[in-house]
PDB file of N, CA and C in Angstrom:
ATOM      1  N   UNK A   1       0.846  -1.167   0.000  1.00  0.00           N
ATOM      2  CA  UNK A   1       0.000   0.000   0.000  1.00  0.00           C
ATOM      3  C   UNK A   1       0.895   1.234   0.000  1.00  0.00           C
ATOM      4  N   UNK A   2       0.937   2.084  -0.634  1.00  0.00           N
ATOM      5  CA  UNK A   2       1.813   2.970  -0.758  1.00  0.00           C
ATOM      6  C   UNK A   2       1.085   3.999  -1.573  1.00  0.00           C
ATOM      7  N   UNK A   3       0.997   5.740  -1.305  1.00  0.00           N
ATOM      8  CA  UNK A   3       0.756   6.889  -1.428  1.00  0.00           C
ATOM      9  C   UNK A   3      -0.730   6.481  -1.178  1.00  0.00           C
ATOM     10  N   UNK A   4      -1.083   6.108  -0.016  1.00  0.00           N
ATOM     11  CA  UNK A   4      -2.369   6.008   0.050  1.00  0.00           C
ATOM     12  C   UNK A   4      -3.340   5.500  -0.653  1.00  0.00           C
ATOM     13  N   UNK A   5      -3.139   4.538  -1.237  1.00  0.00           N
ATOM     14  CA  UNK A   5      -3.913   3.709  -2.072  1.00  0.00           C
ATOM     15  C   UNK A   5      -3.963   2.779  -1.405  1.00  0.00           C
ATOM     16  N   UNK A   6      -4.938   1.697  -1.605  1.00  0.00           N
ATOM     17  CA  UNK A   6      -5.183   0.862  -1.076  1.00  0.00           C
ATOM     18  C   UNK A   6      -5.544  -0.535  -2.031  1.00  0.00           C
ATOM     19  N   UNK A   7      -4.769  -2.245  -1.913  1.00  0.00           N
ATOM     20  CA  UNK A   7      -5.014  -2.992  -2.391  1.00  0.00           C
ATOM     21  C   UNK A   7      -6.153  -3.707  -1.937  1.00  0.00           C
ATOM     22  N   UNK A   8      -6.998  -3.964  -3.257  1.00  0.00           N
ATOM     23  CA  UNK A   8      -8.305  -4.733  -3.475  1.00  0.00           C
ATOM     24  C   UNK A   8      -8.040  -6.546  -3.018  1.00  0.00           C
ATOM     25  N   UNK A   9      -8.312  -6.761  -1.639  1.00  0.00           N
ATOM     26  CA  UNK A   9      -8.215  -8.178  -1.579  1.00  0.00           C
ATOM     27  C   UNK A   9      -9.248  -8.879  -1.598  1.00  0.00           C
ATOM     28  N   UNK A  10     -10.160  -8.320  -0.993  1.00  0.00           N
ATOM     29  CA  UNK A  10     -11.551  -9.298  -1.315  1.00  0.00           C
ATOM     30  C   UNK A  10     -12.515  -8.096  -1.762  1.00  0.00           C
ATOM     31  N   UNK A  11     -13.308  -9.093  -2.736  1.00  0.00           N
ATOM     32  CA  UNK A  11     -14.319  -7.888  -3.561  1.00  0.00           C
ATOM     33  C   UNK A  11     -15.823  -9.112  -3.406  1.00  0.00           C
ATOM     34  N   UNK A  12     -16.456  -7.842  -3.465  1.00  0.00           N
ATOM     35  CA  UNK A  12     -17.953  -8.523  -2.821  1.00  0.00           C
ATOM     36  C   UNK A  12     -19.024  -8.479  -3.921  1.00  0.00           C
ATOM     37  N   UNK A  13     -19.318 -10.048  -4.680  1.00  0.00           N
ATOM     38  CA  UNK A  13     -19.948 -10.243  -6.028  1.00  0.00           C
ATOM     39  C   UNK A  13     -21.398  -9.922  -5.834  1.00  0.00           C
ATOM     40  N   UNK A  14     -22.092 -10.136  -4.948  1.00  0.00           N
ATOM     41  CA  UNK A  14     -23.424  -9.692  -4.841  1.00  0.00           C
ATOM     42  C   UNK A  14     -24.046  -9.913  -3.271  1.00  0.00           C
ATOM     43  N   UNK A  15     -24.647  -8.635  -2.878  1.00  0.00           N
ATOM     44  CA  UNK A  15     -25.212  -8.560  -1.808  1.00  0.00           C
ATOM     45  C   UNK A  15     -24.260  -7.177  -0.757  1.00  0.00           C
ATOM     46  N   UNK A  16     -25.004  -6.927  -0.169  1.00  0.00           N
ATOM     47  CA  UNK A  16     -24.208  -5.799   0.739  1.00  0.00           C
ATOM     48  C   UNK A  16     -23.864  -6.266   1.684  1.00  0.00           C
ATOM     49  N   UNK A  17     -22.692  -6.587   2.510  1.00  0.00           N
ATOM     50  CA  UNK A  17     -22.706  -7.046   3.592  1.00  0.00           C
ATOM     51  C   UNK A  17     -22.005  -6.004   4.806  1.00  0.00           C
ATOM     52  N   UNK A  18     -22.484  -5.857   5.845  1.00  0.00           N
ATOM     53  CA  UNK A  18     -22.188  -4.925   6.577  1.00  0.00           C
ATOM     54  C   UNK A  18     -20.429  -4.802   7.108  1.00  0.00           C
ATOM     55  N   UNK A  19     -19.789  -3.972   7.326  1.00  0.00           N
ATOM     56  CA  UNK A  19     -18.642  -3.494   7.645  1.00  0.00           C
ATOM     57  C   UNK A  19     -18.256  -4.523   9.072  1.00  0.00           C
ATOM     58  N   UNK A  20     -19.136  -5.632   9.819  1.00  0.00           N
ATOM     59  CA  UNK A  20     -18.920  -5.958  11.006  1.00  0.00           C
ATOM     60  C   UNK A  20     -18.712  -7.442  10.164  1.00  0.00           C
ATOM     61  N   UNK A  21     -19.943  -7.965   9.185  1.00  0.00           N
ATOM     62  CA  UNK A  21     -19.350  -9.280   8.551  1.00  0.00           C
ATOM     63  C   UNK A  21     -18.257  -9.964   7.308  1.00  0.00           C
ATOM     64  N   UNK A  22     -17.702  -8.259   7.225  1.00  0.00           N
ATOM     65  CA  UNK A  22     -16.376  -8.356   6.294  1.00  0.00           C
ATOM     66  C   UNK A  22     -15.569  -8.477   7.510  1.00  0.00           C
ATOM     67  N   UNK A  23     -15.573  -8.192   8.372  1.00  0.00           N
ATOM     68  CA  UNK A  23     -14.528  -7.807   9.298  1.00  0.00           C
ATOM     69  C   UNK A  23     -14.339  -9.803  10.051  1.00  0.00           C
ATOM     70  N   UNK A  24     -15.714 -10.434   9.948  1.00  0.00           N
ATOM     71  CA  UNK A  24     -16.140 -11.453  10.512  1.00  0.00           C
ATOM     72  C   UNK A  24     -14.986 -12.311   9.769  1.00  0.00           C
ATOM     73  N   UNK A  25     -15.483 -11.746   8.233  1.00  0.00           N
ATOM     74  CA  UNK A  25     -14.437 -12.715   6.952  1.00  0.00           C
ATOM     75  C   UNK A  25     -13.287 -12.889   7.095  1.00  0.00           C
ATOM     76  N   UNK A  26     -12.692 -11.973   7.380  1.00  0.00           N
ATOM     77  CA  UNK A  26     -11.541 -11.212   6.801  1.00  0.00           C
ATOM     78  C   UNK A  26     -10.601 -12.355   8.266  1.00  0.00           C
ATOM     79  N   UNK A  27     -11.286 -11.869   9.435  1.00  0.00           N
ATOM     80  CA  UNK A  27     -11.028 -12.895  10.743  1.00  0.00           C
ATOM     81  C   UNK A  27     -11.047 -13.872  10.306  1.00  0.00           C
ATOM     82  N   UNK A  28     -11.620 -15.170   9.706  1.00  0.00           N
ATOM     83  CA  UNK A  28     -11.768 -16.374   9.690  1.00  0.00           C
ATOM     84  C   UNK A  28     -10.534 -16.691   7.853  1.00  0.00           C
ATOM     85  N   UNK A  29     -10.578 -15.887   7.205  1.00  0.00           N
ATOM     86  CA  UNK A  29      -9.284 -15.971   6.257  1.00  0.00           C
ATOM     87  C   UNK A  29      -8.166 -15.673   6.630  1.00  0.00           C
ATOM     88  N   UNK A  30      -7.904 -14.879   7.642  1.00  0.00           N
ATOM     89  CA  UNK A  30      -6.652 -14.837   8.420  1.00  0.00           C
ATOM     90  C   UNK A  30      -6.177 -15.701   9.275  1.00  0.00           C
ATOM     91  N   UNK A  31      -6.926 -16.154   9.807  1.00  0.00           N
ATOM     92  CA  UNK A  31      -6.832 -17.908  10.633  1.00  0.00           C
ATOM     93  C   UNK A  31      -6.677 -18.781   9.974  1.00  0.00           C
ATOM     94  N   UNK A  32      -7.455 -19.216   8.466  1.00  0.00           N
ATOM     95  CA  UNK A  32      -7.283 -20.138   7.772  1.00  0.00           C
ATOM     96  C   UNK A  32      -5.517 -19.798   7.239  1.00  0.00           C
ATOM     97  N   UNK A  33      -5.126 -19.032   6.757  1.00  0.00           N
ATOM     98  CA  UNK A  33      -4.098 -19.107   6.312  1.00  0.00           C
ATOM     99  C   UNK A  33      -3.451 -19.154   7.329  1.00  0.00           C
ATOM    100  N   UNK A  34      -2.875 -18.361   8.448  1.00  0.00           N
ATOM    101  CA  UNK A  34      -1.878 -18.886   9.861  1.00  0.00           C
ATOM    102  C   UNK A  34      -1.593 -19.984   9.848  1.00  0.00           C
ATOM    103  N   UNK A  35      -3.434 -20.966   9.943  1.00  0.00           N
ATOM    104  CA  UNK A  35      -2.903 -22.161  10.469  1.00  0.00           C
ATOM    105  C   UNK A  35      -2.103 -23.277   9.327  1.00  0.00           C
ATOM    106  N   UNK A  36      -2.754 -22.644   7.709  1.00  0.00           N
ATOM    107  CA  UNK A  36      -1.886 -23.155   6.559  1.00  0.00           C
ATOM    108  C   UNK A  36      -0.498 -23.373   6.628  1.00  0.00           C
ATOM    109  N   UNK A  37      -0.161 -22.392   7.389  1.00  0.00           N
ATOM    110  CA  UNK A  37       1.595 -22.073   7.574  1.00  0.00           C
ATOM    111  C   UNK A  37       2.073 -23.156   8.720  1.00  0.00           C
ATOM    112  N   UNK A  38       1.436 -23.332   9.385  1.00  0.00           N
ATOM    113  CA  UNK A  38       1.950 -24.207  10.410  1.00  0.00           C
ATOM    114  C   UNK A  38       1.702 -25.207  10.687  1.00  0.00           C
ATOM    115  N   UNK A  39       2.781 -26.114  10.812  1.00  0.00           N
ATOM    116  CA  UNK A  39       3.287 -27.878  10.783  1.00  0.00           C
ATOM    117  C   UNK A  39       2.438 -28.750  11.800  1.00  0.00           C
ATOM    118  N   UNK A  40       1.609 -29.637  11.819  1.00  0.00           N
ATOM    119  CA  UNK A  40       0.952 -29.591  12.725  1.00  0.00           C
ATOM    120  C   UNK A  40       2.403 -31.068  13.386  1.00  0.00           C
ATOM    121  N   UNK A  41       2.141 -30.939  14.965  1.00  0.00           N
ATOM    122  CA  UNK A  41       2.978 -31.876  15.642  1.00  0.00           C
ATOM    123  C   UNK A  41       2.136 -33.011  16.272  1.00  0.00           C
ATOM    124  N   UNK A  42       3.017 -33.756  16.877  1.00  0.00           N
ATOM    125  CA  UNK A  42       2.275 -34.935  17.743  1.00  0.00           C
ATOM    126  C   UNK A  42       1.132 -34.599  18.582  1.00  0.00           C
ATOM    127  N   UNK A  43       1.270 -33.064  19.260  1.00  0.00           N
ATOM    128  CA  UNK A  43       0.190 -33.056  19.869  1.00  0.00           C
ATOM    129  C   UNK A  43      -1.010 -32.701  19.862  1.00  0.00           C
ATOM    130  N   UNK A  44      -0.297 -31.911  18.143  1.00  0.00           N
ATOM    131  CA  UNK A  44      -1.769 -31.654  17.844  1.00  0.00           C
ATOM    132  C   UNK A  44      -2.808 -33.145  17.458  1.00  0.00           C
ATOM    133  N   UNK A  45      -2.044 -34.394  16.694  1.00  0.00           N
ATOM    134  CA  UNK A  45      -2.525 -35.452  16.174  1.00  0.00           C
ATOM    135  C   UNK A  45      -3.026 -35.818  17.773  1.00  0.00           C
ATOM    136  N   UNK A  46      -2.806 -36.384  18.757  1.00  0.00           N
ATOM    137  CA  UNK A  46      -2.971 -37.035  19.735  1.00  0.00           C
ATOM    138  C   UNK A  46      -4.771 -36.361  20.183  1.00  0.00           C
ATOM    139  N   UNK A  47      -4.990 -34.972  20.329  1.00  0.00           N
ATOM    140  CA  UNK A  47      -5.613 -34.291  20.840  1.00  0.00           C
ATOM    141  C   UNK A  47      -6.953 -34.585  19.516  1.00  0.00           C
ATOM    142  N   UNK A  48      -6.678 -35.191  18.448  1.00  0.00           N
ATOM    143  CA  UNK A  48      -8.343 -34.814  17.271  1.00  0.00           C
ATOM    144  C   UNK A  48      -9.271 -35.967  18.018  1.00  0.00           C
ATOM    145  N   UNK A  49     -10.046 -35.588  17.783  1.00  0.00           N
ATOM    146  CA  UNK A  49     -11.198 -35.977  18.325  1.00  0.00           C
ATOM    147  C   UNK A  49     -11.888 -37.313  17.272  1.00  0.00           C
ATOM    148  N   UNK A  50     -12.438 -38.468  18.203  1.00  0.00           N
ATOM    149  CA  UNK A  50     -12.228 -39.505  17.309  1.00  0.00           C
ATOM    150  C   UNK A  50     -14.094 -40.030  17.697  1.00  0.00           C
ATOM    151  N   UNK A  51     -14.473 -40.328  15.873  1.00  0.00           N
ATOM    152  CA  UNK A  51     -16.545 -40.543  16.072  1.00  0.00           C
ATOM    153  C   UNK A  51     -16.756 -41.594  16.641  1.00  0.00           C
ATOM    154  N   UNK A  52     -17.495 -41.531  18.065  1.00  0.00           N
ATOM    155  CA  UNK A  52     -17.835 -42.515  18.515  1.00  0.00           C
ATOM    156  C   UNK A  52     -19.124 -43.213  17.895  1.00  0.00           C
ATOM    157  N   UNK A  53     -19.490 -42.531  17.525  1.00  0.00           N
ATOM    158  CA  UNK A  53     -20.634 -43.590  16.601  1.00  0.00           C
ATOM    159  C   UNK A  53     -20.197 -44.739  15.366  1.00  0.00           C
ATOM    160  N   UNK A  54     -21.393 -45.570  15.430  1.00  0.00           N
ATOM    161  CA  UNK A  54     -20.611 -46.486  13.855  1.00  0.00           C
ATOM    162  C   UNK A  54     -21.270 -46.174  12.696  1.00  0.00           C
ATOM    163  N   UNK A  55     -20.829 -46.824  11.825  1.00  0.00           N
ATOM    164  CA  UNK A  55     -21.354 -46.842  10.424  1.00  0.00           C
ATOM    165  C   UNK A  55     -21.833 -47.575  10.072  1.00  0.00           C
ATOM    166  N   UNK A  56     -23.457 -47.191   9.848  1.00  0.00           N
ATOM    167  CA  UNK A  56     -24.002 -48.614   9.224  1.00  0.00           C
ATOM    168  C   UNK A  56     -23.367 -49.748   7.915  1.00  0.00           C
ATOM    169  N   UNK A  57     -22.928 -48.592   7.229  1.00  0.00           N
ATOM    170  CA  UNK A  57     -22.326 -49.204   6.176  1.00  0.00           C
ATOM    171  C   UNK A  57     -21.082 -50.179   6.358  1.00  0.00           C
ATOM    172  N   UNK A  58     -21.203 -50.099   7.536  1.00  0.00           N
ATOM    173  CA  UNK A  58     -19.452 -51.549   7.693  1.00  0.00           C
ATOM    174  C   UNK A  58     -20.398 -52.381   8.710  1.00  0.00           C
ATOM    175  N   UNK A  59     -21.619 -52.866   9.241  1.00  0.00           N
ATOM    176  CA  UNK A  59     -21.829 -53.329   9.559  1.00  0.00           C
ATOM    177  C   UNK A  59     -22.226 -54.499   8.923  1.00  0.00           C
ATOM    178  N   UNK A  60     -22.087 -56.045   9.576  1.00  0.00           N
ATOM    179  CA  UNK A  60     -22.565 -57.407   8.966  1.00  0.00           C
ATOM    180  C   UNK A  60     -24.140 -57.504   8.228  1.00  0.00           C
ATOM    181  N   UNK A  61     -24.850 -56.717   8.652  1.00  0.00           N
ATOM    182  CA  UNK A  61     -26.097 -57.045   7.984  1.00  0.00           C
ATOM    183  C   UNK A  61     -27.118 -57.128   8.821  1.00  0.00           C
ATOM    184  N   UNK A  62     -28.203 -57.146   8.658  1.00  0.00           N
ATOM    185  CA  UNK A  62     -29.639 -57.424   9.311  1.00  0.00           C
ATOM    186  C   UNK A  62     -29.589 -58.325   9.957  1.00  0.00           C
ATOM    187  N   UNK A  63     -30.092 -58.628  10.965  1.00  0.00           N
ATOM    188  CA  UNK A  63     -29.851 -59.960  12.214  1.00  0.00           C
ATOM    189  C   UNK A  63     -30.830 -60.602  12.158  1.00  0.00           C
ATOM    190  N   UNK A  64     -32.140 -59.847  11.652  1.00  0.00           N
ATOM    191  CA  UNK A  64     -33.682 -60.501  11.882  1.00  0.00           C
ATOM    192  C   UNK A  64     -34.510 -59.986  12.725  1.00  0.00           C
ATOM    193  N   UNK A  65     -35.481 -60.075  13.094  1.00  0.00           N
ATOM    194  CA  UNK A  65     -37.015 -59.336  13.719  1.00  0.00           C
ATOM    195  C   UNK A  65     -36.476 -59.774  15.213  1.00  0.00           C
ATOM    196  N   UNK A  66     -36.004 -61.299  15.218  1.00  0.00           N
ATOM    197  CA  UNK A  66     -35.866 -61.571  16.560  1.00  0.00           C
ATOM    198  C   UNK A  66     -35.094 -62.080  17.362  1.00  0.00           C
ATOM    199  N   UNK A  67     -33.924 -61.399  16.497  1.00  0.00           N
ATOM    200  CA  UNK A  67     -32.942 -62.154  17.156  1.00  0.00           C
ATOM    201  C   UNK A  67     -32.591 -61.250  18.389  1.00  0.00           C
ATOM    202  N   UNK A  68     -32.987 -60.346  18.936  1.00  0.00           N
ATOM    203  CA  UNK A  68     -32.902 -60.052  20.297  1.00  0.00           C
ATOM    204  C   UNK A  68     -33.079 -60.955  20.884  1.00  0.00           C
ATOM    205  N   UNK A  69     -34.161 -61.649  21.193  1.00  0.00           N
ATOM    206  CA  UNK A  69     -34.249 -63.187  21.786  1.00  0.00           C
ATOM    207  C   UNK A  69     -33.607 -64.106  21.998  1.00  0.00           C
ATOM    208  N   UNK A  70     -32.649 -64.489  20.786  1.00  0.00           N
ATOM    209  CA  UNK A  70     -32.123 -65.089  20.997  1.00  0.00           C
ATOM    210  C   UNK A  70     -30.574 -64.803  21.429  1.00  0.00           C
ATOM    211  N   UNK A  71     -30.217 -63.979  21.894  1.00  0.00           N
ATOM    212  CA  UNK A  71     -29.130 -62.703  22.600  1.00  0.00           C
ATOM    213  C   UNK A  71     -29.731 -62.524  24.133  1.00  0.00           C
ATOM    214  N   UNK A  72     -31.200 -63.261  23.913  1.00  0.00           N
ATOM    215  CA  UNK A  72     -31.202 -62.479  25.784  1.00  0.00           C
ATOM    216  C   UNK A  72     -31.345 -63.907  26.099  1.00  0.00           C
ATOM    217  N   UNK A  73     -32.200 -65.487  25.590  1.00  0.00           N
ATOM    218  CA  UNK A  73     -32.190 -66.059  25.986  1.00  0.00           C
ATOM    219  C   UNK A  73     -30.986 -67.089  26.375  1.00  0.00           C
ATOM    220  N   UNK A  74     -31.109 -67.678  27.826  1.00  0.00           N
ATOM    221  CA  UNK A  74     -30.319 -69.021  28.290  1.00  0.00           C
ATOM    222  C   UNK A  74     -30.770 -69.963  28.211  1.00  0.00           C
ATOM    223  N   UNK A  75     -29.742 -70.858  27.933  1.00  0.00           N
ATOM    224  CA  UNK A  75     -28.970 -72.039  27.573  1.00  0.00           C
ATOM    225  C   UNK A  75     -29.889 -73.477  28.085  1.00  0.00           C
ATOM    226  N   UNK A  76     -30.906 -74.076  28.063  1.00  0.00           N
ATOM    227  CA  UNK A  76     -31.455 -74.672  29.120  1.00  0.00           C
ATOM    228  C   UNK A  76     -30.685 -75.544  29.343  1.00  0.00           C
ATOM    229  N   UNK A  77     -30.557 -75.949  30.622  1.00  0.00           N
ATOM    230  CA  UNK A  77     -30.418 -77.215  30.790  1.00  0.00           C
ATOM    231  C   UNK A  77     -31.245 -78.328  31.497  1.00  0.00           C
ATOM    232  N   UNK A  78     -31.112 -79.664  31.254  1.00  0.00           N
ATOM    233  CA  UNK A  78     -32.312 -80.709  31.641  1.00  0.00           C
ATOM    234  C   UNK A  78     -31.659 -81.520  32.527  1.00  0.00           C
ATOM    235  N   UNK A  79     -32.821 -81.864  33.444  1.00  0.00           N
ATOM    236  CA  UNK A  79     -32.129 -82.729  34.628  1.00  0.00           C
ATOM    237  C   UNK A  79     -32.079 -83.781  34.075  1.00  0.00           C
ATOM    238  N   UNK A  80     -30.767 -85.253  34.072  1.00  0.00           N
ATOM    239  CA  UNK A  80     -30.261 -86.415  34.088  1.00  0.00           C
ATOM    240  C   UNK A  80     -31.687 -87.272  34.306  1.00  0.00           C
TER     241      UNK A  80
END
C-alpha cells in the first residue's frame, strides 16, 4: 500500500454485507491461512477428536425381527 492507495483483496460479487461481517471474513481468512503455515505436531494429532458412533455401512447385515431373543435367551439345561 503505498501513497495512500489501497489494495483490493476481497471484492464482494453480490449482496451488501455490513462493515462488522467483512470484518467477521476477513477474521476467519486470516486464521485459515496462519494455520496453513503451520506444521501440525504430535500433539496436535494425539488431541483430534475420534466418532464414537458407527457406520451402518461396515456393519454385517440385518440380524432378523428376533434375534434379540435369541441374545437375551439361556442355555437350558435338563435334569439327568
Amino acid at each position: 500500500m503505498s501513497d495512500g492507495q489501497c489494495e483490493q483483496l476481497i471484492r464482494v460479487v453480490k449482496g451488501s454485507p455490513t462493515p462488522g461481517e467483512l470484518a467477521a471474513l476477513a477474521a476467519v481468512l486470516m486464521s485459515r491461512a496462519a494455520a496453513a503455515c503451520v506444521e501440525p505436531d504430535d500433539t496436535a494429532r494425539r488431541q483430534q477428536a475420534v466418532a464414537l458412533w458407527r457406520r451402518p455401512d461396515r456393519v454385517a447385515g440385518f440380524d432378523g425381527p428376533r434375534s434379540w431373543r435369541s441374545a437375551v435367551r439361556q442355555p437350558e439345561t435338563r435334569a439327568a
